[in-house]
Every structure is written in structure tokens, then in C-alpha cells.
N, C-alpha and C. Protein backbone atom coordinates (compact mmCIF):
# COMPACT_ATOMS: atom_id res chain seq x y z
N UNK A 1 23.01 -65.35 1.48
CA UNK A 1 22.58 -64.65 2.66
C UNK A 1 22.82 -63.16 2.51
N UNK A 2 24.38 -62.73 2.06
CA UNK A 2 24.15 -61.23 1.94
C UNK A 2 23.22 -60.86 0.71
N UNK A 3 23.10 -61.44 -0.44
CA UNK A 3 22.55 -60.80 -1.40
C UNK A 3 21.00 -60.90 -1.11
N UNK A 4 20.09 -61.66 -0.15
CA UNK A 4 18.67 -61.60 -0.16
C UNK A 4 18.74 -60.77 0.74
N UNK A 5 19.81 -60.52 1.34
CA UNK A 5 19.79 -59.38 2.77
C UNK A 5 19.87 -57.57 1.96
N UNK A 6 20.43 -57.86 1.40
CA UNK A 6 20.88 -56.38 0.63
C UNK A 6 19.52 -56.02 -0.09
N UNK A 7 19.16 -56.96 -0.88
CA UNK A 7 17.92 -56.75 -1.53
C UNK A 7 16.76 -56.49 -1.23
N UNK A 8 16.32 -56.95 0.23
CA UNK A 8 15.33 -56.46 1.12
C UNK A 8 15.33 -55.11 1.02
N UNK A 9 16.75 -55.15 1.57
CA UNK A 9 16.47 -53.38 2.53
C UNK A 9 16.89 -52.54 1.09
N UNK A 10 17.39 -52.99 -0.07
CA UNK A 10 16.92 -51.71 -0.91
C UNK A 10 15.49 -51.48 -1.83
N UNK A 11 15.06 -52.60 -1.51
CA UNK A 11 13.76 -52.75 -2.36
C UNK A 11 13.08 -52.33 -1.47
N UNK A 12 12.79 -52.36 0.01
CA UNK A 12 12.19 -51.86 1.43
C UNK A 12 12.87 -50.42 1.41
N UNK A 13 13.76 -49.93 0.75
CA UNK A 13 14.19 -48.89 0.97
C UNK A 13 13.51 -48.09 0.29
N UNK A 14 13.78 -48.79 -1.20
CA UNK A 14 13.75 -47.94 -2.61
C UNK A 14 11.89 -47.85 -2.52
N UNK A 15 11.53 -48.89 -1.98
CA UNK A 15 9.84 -49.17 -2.20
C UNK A 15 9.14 -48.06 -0.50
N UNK A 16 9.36 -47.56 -0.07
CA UNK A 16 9.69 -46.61 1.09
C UNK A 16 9.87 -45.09 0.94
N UNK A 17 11.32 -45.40 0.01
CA UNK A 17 11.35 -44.08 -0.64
C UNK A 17 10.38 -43.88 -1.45
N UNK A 18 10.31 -44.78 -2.48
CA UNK A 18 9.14 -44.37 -3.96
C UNK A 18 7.70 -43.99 -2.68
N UNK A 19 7.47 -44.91 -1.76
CA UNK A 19 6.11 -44.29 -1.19
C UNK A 19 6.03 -42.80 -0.56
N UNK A 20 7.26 -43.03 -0.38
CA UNK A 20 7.90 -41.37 0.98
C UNK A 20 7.79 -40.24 -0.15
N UNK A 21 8.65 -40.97 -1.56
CA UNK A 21 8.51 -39.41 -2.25
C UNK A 21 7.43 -38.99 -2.95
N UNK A 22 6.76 -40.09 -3.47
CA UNK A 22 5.09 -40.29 -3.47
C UNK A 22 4.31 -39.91 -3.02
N UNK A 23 4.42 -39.90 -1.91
CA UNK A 23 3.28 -39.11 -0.35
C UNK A 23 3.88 -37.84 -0.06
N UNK A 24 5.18 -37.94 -0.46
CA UNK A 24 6.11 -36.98 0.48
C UNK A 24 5.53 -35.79 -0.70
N UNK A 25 5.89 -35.65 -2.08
CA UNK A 25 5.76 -35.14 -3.27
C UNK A 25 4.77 -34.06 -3.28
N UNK A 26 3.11 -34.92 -3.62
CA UNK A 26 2.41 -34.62 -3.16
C UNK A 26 2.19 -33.62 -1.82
N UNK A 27 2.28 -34.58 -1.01
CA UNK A 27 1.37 -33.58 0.68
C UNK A 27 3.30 -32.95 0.98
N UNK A 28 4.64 -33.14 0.70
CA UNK A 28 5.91 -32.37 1.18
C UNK A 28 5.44 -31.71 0.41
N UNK A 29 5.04 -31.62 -0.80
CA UNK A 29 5.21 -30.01 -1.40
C UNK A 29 4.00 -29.13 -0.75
N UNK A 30 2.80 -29.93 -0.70
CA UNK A 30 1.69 -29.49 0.10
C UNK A 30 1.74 -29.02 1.59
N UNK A 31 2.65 -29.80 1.96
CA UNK A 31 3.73 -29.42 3.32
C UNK A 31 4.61 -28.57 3.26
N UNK A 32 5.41 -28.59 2.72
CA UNK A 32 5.97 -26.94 2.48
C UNK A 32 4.98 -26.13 2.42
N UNK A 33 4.34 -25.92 1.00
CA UNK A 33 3.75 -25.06 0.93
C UNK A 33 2.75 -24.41 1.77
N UNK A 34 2.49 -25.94 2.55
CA UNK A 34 1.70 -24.88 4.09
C UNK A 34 2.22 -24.48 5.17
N UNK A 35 3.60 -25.03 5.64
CA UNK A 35 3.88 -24.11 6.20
C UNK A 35 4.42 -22.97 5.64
N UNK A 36 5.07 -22.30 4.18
CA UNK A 36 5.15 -21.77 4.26
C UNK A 36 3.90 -20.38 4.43
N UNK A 37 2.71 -21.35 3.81
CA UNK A 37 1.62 -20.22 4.32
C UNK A 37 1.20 -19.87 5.60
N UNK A 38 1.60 -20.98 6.53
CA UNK A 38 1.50 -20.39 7.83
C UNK A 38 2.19 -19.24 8.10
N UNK A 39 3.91 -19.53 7.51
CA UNK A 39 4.46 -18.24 7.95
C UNK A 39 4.23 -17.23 7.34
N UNK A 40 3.51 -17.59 5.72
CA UNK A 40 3.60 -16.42 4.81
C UNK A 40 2.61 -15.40 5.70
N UNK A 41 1.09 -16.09 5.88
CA UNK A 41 0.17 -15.23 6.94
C UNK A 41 0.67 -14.17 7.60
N UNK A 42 1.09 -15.51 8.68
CA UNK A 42 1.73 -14.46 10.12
C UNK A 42 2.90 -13.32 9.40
N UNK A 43 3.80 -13.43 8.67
CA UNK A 43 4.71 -12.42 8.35
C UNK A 43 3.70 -11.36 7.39
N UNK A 44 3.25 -11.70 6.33
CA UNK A 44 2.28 -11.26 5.19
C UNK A 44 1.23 -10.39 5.53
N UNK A 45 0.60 -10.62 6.72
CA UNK A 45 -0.95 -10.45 6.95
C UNK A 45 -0.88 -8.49 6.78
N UNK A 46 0.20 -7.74 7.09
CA UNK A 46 0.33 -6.99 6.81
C UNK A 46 0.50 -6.11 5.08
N UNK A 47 1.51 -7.17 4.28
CA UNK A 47 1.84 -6.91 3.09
C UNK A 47 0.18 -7.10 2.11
N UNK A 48 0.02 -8.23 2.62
CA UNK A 48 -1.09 -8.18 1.25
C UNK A 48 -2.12 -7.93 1.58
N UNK A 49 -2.73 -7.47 2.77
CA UNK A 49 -3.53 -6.41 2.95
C UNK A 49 -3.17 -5.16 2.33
N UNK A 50 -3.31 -4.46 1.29
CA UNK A 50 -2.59 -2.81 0.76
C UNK A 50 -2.97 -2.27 1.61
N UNK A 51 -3.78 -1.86 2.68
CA UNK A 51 -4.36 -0.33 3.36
C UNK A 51 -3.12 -0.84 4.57
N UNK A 52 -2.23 -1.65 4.63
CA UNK A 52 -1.53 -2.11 5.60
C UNK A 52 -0.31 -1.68 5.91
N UNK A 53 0.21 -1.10 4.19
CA UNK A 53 1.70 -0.95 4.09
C UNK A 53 1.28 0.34 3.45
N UNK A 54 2.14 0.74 3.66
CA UNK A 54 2.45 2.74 3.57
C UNK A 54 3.44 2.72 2.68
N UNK A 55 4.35 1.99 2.25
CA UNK A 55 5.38 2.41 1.29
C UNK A 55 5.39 1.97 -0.23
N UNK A 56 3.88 2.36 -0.74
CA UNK A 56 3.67 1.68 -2.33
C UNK A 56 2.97 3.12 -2.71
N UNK A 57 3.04 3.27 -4.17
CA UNK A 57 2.38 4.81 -4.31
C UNK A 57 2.66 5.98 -4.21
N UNK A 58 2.02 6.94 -3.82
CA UNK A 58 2.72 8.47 -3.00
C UNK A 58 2.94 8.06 -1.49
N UNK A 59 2.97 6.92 -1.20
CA UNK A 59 3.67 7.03 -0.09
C UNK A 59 5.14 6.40 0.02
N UNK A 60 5.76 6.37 -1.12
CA UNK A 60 7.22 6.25 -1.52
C UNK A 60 7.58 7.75 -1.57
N UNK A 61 6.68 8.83 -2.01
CA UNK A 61 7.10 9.88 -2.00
C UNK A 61 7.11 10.57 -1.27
N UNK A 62 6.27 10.57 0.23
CA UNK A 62 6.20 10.49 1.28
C UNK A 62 7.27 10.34 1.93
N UNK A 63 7.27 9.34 1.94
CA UNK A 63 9.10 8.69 2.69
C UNK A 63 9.96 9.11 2.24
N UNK A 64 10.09 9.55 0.90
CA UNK A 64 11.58 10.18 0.11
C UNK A 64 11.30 11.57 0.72
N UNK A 65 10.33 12.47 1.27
CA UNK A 65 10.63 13.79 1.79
C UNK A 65 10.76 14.00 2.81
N UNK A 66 10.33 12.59 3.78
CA UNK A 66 10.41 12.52 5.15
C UNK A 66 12.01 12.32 5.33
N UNK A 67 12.53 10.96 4.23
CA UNK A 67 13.89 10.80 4.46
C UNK A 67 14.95 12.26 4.41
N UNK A 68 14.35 13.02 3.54
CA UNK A 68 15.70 14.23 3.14
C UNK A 68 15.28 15.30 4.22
N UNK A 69 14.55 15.06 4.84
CA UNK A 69 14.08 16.03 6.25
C UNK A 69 14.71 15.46 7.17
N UNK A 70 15.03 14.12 7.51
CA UNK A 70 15.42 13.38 8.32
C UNK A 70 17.17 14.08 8.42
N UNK A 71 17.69 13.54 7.26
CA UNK A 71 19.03 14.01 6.71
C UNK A 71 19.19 15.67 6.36
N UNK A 72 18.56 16.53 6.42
CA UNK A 72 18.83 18.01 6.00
C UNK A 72 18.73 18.29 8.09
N UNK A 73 17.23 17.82 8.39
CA UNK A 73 17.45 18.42 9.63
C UNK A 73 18.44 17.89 10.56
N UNK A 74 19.00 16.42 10.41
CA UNK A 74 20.24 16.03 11.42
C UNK A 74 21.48 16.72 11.06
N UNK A 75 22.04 17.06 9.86
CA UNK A 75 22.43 17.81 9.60
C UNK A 75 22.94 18.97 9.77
N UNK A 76 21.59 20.09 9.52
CA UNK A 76 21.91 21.53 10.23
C UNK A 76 21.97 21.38 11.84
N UNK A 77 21.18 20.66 12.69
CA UNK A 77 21.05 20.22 13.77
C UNK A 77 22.35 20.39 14.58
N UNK A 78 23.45 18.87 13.79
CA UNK A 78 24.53 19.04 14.25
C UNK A 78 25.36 20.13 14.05
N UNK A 79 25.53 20.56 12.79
CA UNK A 79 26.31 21.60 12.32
C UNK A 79 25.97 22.74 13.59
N UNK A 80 24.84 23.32 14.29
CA UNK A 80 24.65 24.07 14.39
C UNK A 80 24.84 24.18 16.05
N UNK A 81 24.89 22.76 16.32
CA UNK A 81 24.99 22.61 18.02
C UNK A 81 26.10 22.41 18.29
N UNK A 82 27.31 22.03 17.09
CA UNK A 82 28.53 21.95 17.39
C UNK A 82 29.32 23.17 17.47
N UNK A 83 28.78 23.95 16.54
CA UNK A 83 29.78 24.92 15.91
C UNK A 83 28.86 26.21 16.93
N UNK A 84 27.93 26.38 16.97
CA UNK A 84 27.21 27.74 17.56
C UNK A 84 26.41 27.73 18.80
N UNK A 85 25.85 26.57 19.67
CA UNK A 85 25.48 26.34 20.46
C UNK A 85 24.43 27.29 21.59
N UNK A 86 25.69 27.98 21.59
CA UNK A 86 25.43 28.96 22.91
C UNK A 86 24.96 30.30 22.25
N UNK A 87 24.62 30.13 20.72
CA UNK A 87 23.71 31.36 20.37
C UNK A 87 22.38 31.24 20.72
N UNK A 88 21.71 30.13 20.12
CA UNK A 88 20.58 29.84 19.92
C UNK A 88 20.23 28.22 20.96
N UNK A 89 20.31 27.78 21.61
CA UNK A 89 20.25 26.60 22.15
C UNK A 89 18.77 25.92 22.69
N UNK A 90 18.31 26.77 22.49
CA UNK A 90 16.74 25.98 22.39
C UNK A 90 16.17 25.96 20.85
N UNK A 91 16.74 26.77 19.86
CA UNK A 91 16.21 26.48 18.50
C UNK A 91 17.05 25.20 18.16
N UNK A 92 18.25 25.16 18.39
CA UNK A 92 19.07 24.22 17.89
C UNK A 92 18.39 23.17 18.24
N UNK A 93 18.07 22.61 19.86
CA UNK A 93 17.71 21.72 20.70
C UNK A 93 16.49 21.66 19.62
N UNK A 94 15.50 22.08 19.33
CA UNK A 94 14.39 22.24 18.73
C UNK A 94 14.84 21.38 17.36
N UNK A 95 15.69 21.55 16.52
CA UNK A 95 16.27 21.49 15.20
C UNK A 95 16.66 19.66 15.35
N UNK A 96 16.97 19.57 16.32
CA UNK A 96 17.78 18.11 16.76
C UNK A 96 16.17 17.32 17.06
N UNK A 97 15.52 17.93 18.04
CA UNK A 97 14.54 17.37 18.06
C UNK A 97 13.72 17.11 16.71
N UNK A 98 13.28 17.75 15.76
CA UNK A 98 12.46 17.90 14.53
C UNK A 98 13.22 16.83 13.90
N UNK A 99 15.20 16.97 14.06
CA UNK A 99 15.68 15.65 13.23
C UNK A 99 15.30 14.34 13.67
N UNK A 100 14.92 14.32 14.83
CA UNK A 100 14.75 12.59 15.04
C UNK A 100 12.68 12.44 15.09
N UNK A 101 12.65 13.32 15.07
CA UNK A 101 10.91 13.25 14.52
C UNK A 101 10.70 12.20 13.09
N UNK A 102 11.62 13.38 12.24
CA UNK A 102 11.51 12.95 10.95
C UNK A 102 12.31 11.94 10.57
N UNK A 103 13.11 11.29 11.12
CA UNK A 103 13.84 10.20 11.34
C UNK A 103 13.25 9.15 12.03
N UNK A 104 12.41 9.07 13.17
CA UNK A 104 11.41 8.09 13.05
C UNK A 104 10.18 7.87 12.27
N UNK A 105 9.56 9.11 11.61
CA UNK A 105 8.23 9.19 10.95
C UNK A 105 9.19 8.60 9.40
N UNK A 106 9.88 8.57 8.94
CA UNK A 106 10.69 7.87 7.56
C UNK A 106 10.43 6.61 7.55
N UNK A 107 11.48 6.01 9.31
CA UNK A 107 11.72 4.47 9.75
C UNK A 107 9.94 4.02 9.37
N UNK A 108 9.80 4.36 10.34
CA UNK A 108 7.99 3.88 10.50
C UNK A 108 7.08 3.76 8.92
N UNK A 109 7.28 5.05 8.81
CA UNK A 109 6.31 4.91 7.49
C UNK A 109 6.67 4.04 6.31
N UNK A 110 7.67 3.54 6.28
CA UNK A 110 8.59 2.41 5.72
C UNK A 110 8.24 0.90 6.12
N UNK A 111 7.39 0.86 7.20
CA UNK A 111 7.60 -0.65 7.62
C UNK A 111 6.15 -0.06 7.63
N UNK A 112 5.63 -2.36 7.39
CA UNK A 112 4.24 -2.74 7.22
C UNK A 112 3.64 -3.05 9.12
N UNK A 113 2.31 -2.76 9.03
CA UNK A 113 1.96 -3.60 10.45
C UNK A 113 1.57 -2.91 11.03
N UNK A 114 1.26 -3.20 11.85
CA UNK A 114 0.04 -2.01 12.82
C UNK A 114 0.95 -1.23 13.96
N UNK A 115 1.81 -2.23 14.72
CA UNK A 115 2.55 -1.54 15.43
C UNK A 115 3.45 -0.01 14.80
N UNK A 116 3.82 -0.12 13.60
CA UNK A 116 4.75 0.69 12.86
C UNK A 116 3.44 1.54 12.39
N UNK A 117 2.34 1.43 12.21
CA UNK A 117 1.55 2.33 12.09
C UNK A 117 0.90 3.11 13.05
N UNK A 118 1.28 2.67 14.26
CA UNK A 118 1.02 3.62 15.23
C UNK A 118 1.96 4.76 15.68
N UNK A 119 3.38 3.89 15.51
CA UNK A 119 4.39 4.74 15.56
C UNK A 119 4.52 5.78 14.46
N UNK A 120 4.09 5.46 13.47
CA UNK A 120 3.93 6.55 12.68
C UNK A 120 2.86 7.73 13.27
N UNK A 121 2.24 7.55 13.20
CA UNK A 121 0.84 8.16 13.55
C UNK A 121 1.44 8.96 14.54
N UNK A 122 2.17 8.36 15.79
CA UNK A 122 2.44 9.61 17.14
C UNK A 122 3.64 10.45 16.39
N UNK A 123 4.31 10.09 15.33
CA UNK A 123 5.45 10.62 15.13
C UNK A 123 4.83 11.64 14.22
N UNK A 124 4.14 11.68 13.20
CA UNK A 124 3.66 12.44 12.66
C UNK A 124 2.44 14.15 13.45
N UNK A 125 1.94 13.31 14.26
CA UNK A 125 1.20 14.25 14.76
C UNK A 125 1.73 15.10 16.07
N UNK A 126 3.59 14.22 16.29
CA UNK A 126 4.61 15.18 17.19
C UNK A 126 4.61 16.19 16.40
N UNK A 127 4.98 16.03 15.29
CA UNK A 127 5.35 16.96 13.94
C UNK A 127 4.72 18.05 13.40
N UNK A 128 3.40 17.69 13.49
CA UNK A 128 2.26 18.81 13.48
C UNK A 128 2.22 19.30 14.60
N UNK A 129 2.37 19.15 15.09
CA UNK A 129 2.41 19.65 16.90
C UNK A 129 3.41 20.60 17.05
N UNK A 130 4.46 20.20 16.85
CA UNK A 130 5.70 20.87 16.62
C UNK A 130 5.60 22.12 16.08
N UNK A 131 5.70 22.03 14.79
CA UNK A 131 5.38 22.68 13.92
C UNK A 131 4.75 24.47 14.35
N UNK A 132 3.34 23.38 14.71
CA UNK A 132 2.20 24.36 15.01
C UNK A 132 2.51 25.32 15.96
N UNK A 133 3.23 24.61 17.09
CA UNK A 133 3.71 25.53 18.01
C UNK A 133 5.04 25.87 18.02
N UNK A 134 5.91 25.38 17.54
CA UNK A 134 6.94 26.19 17.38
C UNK A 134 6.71 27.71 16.15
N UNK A 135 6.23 27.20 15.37
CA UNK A 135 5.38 28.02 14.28
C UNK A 135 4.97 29.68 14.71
N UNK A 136 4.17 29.25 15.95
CA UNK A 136 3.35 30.47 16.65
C UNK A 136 4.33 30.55 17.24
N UNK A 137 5.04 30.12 18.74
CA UNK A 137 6.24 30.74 19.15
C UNK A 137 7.06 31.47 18.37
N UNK A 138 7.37 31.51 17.08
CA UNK A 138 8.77 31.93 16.56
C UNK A 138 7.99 33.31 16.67
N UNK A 139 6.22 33.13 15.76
CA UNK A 139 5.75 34.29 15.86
C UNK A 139 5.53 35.48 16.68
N UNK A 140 5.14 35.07 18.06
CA UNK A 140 4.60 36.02 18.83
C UNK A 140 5.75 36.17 19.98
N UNK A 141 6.70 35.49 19.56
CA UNK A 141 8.16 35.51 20.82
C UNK A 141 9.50 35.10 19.95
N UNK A 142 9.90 36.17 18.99
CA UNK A 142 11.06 36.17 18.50
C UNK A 142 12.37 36.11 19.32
N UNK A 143 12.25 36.70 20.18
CA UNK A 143 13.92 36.73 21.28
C UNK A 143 13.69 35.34 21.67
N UNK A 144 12.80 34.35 21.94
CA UNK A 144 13.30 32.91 22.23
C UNK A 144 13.65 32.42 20.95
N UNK A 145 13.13 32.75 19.40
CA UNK A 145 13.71 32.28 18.74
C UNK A 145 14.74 33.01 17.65
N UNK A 146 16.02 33.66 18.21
CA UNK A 146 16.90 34.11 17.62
C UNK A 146 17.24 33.76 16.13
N UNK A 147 17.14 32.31 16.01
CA UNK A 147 17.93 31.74 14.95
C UNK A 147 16.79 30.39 14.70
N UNK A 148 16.27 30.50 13.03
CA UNK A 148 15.89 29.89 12.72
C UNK A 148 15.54 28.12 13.00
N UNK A 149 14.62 27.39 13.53
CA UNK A 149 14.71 26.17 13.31
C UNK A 149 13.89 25.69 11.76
N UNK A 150 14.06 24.26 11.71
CA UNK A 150 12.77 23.66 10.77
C UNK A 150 11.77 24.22 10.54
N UNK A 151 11.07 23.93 11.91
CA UNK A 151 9.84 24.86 12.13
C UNK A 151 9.79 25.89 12.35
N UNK A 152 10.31 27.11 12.80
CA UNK A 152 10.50 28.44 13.06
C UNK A 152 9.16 28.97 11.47
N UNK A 153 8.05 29.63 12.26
CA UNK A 153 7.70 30.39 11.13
C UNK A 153 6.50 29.31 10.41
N UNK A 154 6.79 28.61 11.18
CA UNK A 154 5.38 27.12 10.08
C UNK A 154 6.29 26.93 8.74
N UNK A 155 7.70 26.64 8.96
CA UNK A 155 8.18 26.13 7.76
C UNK A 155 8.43 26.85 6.81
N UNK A 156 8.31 28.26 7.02
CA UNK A 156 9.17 29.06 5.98
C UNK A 156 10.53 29.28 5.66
N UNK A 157 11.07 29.03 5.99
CA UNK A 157 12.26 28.76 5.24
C UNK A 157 12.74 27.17 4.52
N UNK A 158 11.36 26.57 4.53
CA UNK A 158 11.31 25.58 3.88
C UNK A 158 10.40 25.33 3.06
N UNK A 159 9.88 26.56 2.62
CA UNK A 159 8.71 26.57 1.59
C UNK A 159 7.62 26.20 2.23
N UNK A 160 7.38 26.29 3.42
CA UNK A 160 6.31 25.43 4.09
C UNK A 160 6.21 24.21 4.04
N UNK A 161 6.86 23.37 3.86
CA UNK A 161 6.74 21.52 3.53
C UNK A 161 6.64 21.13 4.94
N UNK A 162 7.22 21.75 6.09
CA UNK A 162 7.10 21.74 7.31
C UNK A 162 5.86 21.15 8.08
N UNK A 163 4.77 22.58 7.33
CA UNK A 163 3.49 22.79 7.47
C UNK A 163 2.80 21.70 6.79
N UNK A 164 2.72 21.14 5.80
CA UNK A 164 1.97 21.01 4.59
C UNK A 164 2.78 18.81 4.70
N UNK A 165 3.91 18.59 5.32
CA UNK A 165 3.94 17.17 4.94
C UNK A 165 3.47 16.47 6.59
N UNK A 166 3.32 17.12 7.55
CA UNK A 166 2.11 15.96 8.35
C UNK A 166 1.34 16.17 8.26
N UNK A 167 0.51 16.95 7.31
CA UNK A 167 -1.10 17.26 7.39
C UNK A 167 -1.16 15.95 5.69
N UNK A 168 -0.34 16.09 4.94
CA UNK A 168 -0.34 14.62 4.08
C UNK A 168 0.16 13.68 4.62
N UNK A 169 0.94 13.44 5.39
CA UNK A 169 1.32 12.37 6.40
C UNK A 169 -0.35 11.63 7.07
N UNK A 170 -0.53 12.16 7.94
CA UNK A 170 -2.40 12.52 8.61
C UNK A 170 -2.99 11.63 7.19
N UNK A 171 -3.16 12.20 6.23
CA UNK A 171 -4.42 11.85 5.31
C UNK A 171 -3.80 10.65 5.18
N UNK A 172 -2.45 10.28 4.74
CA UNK A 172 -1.75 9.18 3.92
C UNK A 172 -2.33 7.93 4.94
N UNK A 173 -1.98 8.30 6.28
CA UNK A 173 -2.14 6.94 7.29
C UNK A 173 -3.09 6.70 7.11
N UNK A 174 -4.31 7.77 7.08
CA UNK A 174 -5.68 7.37 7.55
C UNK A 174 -6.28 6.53 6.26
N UNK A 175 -5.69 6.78 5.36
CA UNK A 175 -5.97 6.05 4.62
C UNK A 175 -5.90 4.74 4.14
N UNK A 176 -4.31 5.09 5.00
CA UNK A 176 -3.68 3.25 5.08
C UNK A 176 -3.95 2.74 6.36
N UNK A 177 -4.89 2.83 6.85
CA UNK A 177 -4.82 2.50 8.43
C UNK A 177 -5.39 0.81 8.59
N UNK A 178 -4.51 0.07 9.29
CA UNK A 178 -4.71 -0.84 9.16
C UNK A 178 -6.38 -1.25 10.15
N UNK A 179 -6.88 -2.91 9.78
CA UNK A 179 -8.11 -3.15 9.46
C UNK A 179 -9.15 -2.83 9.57
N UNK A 180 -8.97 -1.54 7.85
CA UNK A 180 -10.12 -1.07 7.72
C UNK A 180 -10.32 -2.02 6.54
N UNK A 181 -11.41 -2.62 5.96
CA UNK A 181 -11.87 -3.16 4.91
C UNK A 181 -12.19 -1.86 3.65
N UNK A 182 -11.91 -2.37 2.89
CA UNK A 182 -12.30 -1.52 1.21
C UNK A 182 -14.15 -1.47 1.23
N UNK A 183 -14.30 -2.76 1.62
CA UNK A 183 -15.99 -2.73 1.35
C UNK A 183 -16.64 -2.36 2.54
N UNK A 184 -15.90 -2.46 3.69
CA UNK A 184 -16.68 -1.96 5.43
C UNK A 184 -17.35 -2.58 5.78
N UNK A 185 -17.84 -3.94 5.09
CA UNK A 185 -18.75 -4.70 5.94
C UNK A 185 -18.74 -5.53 6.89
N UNK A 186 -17.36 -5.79 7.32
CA UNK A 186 -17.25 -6.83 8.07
C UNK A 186 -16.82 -6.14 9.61
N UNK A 187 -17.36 -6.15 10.64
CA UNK A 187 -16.68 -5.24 11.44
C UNK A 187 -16.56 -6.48 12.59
């Protein structure tokens, strides 16, 4: 009685399993593998689209000048609001502001997806904005700007990179802008 009993249920087991890992083998790996393509999609749909992701190419180099703008302008920023404040306090304020410009236009241009490409996009064209008009302010109204910011001047005291990295910022997105097709035909 125990031994025809035992033998059932491992031959019902083993003959179960062999079908389970059999079927399972097959369509589980086929099963994995689709869901992981479900998730790969939904997470992916950004990555392996290229016009999707901004951080392959010159736009690694991009991000490496956005990052040391990020870090040079938080930087003088603080240094300059801690220690001097009450000289200059709207350039400084200005300087702090430009640091978290370029501190989100880094974050952003770093990540895949449309949302992060929009955020790029407003962060970049704060920047040109900035720029542009702080640029002309420094020019035509020096006593508001005593003391140098980022932008003071359209970026001269930064070689102009000021000037010159959201107007490549601008081209870089538009280029990566998400779903545009390579061939354009599908709209």
C-alpha cells in the first residue's frame, strides 16, 4: 500500500514535472522572455529608439560641460553669497540661479524619455534666456551688475561657452527629439 502509493505521486509528479518543464521550458522561457519584453518595451521604448536618449555621442560631451557648469557655478554661487552677499546680491542671486539651471539641464539631458526631454528643453532655453538677458543687462546697466555672474557679458568670462552651449544644447535636442522617425513616414 505505501509503495504503489509513493509511486503514483512520484511518477504523477515526476511525469507533471517532465510535462511542466517541457511546456514550462519551452513557452517559461517564452514566458519570461515575454514578459520580460513587455517590461523591456514599456522601460526601453525610450532607449532603443536613439533620437530618444541624449546621452550617447556629443551628447556625453554635452553633459560633461553642462555637469562642470553645474559644479563651477554652485560653487562660485555659494562662495560668493556666503562670504560677500551684500556686495552684489542680485548677481550672486543670478549666479545661484544659472547653478541650478545647469544642474537641471545635466540631470535631464542624462535621462531617456520624453518627459526628461521636455525638461530639458525648458531648462535649456531658461539658459539662453538667461544668458541673453542677463548678457544685455550687464551691458547697458553696469551699476546693477557690479560683480560678475556666469552670464554677465554673454559669457565672457567664460570664453563664451555661456553663449555658445544652449544654442548646442537647442540643436542637440532637436535632434534627439523624441518621435521623430529617421525616415518621416509614419506620422
Amino acid at each position: 500500500m505505501n509503495a504503489p502509493h509513493p509511486e503514483a505521486s512520484p511518477d504523477h509528479g515526476s511525469a507533471s514535472a517532465r510535462d511542466a518543464r517541457s511546456t514550462d521550458t519551452p513557452h517559461g522561457d517564452t514566458g519570461s522572455t515575454d514578459s520580460r519584453s513587455t517590461d523591456t518595451p514599456l522601460g526601453d521604448t525610450g532607449s532603443t529608439d536613439p533620437r530618444s536618449t541624449r546621452n550617447t555621442g556629443p551628447g556625453r560631451l554635452l553633459i560633461a560641460v553642462y555637469a562642470v557648469f553645474a559644479i563651477s557655478a554652485t560653487a562660485r554661487a555659494g562662495y560668493q553669497i556666503l562670504t560677500k552677499f551684500s556686495d552684489a546680491p542680485l548677481a550672486y542671486l543670478l549666479s545661484a540661479f544659472a547653478a541650478v539651471v545647469y544642474l537641471v539641464a545635466t540631470v535631464s539631458l542624462a535621462k531617456a524619455g520624453s518627459t526628461w526631454f521636455k525638461v530639458s528643453l525648458v531648462a535649456v532655453l531658461v539658459e539662453l534666456v538667461g544668458v541673453l538677458v542677463v548678457g544685455a543687462l550687464s551691458i547697458f546697466d553696469p551699476v546693477a551688475f557690479p560683480h560678475e555672474t556666469v552670464w554677465s557679458l554673454f559669457g565672457r568670462g567664460y570664453a563664451f561657452i555661456p553663449l555658445l552651449l544652449p544654442i548646442l544644447g537647442l540643436v542637440w535636442l532637436y535632434r534627439r527629439r523624441p518621435g521623430t522617425r529617421p525616415s518621416g513616414a509614419q506620422n
